[in-house]
PDB file of N, CA and C in Angstrom:
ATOM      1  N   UNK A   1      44.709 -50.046 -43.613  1.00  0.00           N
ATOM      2  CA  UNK A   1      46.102 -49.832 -43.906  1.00  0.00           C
ATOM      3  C   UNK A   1      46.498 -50.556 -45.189  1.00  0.00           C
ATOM      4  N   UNK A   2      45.965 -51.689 -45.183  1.00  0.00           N
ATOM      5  CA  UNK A   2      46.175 -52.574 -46.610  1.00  0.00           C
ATOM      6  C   UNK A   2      45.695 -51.842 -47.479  1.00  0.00           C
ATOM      7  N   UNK A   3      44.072 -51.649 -47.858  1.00  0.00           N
ATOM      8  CA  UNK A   3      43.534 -51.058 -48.756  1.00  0.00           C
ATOM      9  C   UNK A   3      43.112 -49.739 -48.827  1.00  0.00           C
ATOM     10  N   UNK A   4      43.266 -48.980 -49.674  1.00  0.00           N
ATOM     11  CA  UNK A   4      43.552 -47.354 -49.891  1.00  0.00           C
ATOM     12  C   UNK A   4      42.369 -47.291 -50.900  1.00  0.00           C
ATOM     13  N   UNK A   5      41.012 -47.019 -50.742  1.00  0.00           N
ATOM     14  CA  UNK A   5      40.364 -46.728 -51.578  1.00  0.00           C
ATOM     15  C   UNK A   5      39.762 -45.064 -52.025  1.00  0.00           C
ATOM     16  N   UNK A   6      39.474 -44.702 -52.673  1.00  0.00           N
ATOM     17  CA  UNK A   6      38.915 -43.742 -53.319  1.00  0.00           C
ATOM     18  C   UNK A   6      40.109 -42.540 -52.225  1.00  0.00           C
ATOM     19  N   UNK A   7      41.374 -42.448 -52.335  1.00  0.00           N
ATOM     20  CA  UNK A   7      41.866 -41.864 -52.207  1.00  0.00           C
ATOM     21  C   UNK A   7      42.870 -40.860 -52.841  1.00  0.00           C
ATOM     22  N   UNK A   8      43.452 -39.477 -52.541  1.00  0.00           N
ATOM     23  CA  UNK A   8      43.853 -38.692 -53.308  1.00  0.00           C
ATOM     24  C   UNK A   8      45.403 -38.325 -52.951  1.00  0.00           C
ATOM     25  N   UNK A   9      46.285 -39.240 -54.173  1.00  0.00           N
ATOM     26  CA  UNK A   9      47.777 -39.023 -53.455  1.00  0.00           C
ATOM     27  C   UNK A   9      48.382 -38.321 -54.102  1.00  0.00           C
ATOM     28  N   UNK A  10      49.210 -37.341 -54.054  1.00  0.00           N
ATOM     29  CA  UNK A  10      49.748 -36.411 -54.774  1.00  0.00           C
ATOM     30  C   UNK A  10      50.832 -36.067 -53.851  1.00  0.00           C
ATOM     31  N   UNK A  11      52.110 -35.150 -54.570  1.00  0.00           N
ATOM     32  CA  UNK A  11      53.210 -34.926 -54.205  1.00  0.00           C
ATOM     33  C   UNK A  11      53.682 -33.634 -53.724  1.00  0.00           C
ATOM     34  N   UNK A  12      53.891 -33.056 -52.472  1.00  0.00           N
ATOM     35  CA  UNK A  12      53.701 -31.785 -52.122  1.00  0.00           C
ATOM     36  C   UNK A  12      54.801 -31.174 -51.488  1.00  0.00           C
ATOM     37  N   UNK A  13      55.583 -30.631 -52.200  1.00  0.00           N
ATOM     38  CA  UNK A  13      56.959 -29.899 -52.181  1.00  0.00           C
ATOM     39  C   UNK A  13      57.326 -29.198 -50.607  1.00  0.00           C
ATOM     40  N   UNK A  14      56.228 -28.870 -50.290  1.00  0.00           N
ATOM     41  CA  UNK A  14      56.271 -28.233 -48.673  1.00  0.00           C
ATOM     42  C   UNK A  14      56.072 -29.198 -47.725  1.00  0.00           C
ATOM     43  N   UNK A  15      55.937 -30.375 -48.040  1.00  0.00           N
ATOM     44  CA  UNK A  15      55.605 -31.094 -46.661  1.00  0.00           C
ATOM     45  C   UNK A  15      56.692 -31.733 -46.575  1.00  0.00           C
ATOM     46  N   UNK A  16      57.838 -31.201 -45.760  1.00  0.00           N
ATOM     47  CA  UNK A  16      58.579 -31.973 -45.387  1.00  0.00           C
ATOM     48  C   UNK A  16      58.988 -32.280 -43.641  1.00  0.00           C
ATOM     49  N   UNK A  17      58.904 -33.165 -43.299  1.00  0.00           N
ATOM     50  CA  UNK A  17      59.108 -33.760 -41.946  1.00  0.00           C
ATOM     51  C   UNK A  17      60.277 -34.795 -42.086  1.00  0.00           C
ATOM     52  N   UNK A  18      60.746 -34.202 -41.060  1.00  0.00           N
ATOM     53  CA  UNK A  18      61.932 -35.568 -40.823  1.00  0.00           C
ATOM     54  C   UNK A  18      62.004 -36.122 -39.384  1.00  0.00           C
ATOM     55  N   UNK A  19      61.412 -37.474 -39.647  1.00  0.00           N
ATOM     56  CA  UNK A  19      61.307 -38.111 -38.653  1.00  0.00           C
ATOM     57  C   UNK A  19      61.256 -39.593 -39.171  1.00  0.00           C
ATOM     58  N   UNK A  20      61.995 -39.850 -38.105  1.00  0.00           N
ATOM     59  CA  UNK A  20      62.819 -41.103 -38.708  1.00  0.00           C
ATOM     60  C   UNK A  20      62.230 -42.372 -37.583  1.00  0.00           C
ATOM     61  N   UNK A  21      61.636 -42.175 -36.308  1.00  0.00           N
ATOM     62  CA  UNK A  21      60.757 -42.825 -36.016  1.00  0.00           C
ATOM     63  C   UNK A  21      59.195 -43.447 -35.759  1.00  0.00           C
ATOM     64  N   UNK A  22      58.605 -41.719 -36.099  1.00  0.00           N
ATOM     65  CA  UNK A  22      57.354 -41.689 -36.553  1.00  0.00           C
ATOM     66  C   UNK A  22      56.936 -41.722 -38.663  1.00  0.00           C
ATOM     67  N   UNK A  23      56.412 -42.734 -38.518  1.00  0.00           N
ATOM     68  CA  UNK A  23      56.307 -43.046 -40.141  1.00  0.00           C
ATOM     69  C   UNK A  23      54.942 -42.153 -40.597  1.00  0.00           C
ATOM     70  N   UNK A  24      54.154 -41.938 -39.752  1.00  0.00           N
ATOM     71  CA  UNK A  24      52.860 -41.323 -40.075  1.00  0.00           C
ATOM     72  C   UNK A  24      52.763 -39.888 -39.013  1.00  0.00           C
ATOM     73  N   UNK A  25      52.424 -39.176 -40.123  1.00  0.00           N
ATOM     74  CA  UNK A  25      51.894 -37.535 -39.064  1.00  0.00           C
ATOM     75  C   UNK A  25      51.022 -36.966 -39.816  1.00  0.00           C
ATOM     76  N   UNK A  26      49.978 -36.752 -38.766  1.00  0.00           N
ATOM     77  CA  UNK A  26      48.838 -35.734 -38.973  1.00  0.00           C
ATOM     78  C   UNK A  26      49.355 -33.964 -38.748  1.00  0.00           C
ATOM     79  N   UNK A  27      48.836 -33.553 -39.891  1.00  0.00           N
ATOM     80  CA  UNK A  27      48.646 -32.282 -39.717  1.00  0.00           C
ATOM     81  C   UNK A  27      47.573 -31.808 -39.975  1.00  0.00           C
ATOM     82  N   UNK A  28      47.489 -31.036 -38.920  1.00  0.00           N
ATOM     83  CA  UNK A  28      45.685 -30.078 -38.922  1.00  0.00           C
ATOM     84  C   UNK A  28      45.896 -28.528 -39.861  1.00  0.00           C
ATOM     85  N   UNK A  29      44.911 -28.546 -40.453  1.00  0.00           N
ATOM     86  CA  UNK A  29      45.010 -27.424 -41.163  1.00  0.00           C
ATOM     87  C   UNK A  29      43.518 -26.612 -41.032  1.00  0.00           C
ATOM     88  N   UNK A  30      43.745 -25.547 -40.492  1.00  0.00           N
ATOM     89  CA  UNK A  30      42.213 -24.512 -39.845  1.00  0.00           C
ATOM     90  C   UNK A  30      41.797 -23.938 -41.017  1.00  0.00           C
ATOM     91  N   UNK A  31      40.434 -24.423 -41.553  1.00  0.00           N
ATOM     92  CA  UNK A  31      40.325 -23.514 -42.614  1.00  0.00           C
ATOM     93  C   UNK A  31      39.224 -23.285 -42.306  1.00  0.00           C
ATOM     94  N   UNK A  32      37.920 -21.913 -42.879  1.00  0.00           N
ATOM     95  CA  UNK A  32      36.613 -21.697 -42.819  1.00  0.00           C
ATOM     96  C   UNK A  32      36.067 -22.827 -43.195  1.00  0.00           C
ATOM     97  N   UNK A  33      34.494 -22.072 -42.591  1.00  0.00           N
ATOM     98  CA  UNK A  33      33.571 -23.532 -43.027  1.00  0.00           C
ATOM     99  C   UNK A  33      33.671 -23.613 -44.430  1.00  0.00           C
ATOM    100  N   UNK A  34      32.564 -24.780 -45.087  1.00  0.00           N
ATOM    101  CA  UNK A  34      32.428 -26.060 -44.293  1.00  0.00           C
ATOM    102  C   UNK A  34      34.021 -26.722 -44.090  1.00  0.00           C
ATOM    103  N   UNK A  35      34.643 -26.599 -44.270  1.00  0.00           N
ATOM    104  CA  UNK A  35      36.067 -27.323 -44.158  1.00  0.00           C
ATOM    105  C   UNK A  35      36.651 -27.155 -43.450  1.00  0.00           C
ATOM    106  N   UNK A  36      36.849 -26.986 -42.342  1.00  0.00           N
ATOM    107  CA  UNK A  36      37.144 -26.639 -41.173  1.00  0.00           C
ATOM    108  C   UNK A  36      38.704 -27.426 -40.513  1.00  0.00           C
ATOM    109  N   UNK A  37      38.164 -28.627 -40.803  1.00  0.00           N
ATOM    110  CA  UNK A  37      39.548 -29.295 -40.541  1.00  0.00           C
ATOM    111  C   UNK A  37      39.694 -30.595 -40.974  1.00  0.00           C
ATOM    112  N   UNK A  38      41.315 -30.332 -41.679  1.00  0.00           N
ATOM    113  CA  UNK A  38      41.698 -30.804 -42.856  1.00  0.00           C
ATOM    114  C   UNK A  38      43.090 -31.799 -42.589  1.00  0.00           C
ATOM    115  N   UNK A  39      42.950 -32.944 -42.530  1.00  0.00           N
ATOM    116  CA  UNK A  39      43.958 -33.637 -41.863  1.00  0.00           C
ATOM    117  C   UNK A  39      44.536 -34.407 -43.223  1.00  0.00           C
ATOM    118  N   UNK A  40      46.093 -34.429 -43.024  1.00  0.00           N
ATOM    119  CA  UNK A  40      47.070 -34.255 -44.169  1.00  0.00           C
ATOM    120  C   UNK A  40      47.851 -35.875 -43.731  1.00  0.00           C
ATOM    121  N   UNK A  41      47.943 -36.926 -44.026  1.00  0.00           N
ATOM    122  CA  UNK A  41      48.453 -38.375 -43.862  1.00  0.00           C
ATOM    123  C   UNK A  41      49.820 -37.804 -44.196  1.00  0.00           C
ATOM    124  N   UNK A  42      50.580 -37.715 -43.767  1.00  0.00           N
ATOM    125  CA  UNK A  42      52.056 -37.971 -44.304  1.00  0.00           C
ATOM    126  C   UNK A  42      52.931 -39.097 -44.097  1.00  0.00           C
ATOM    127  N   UNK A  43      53.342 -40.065 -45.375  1.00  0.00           N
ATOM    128  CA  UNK A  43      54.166 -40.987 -44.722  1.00  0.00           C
ATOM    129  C   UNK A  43      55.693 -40.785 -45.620  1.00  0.00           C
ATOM    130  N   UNK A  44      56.079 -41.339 -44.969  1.00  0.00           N
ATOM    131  CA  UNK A  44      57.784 -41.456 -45.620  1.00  0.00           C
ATOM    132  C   UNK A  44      58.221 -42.770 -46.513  1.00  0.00           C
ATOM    133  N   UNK A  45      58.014 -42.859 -47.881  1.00  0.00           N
ATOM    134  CA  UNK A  45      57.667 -44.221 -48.784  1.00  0.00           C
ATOM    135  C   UNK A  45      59.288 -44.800 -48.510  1.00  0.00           C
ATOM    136  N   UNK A  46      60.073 -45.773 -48.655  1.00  0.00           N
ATOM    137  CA  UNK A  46      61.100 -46.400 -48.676  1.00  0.00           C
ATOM    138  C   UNK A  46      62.317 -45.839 -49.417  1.00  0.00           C
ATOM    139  N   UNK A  47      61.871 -45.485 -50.634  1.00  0.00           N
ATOM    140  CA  UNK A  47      61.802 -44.744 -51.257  1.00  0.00           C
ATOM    141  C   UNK A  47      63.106 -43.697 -51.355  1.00  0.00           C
ATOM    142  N   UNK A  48      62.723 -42.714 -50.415  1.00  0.00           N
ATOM    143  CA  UNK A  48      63.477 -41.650 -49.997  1.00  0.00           C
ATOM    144  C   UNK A  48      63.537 -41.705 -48.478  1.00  0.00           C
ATOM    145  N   UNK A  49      64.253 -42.815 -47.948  1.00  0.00           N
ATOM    146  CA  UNK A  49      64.276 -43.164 -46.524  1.00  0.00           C
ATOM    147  C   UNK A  49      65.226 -42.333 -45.737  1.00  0.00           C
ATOM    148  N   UNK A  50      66.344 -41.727 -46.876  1.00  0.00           N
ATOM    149  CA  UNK A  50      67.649 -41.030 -46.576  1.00  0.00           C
ATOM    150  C   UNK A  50      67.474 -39.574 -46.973  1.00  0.00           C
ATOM    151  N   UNK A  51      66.412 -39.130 -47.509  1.00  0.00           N
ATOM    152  CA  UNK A  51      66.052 -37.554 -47.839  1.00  0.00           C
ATOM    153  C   UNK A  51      64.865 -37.802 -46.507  1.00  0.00           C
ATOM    154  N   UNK A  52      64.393 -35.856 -46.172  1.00  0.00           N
ATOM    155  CA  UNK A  52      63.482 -36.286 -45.384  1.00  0.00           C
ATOM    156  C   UNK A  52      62.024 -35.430 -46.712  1.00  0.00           C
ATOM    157  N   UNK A  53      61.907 -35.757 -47.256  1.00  0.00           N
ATOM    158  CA  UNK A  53      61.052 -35.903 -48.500  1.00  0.00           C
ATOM    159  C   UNK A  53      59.575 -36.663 -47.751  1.00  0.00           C
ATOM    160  N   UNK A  54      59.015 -35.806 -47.590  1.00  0.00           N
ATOM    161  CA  UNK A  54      57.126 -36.642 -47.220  1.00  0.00           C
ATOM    162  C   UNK A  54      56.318 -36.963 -48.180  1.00  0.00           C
ATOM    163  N   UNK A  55      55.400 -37.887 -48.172  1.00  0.00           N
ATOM    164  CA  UNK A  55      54.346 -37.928 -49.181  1.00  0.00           C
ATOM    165  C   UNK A  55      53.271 -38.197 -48.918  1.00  0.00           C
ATOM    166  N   UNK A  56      52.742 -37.213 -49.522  1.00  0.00           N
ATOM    167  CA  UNK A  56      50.963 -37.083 -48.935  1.00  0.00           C
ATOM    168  C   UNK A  56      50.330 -37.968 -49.300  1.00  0.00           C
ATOM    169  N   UNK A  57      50.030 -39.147 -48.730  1.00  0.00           N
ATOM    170  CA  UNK A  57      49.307 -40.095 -49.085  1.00  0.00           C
ATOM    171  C   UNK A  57      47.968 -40.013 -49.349  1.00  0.00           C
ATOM    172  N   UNK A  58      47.676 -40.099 -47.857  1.00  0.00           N
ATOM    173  CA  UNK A  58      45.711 -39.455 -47.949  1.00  0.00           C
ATOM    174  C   UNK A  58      44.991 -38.183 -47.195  1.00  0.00           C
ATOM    175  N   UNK A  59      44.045 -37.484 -48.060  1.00  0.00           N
ATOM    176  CA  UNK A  59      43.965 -36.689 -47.425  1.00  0.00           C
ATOM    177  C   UNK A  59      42.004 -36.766 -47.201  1.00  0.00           C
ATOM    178  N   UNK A  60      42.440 -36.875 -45.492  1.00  0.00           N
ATOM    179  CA  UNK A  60      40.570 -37.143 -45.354  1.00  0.00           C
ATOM    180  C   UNK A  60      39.994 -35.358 -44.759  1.00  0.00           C
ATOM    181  N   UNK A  61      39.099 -35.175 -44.856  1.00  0.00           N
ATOM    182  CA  UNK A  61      38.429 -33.972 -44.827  1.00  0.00           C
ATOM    183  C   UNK A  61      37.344 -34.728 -43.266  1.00  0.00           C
ATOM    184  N   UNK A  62      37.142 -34.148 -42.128  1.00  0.00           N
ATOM    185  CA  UNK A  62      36.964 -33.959 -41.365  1.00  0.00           C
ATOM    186  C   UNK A  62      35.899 -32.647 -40.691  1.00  0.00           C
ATOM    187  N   UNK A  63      34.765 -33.263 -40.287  1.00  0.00           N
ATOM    188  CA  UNK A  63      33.947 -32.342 -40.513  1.00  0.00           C
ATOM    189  C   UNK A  63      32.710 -31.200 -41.507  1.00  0.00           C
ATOM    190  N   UNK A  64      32.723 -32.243 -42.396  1.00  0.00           N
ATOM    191  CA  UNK A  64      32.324 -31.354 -43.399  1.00  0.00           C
ATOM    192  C   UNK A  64      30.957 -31.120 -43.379  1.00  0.00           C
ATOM    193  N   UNK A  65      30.500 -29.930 -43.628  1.00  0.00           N
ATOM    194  CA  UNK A  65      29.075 -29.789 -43.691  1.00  0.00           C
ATOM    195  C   UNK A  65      28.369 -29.834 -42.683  1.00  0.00           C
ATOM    196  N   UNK A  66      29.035 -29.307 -41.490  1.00  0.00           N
ATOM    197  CA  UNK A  66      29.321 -28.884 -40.004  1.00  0.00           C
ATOM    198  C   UNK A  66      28.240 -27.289 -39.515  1.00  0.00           C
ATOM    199  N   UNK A  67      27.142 -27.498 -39.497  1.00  0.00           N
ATOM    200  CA  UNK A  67      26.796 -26.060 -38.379  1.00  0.00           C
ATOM    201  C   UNK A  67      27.287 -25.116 -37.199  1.00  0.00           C
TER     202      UNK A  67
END
């Protein structure tokens, strides 16, 4: 949680969640192989505590290279 390494954060106009007691949500995303499933970190930075504005923090890939 402290350290964020070799990770990919970027800003994604569609992810918006508003939730004001969960700070972190997974979303699964079904895609063909090998990538199959694709889990999306969303947290809510301080930031924009009063918009419900998400930001994709990290995105880990799950499964890859899967038979």
């Amino acid at each position: 949680m402290a350290g964020r390494q070799g990770t990919s954060g970027f800003w994604s106009p569609l992810a918006k969640i508003e939730n004001n007691r969960q700070e972190r949500t997974w979303i699964e995303l079904p895609r063909p192989a090998p990538l199959r499933q694709i889990r999306l970190e969303i947290t809510r930075p301080n930031h924009f505590a009063g918009n419900p504005i998400a930001r994709v923090a990290e995105i880990a890939i799950w499964g890859k290279a899967q038979k």
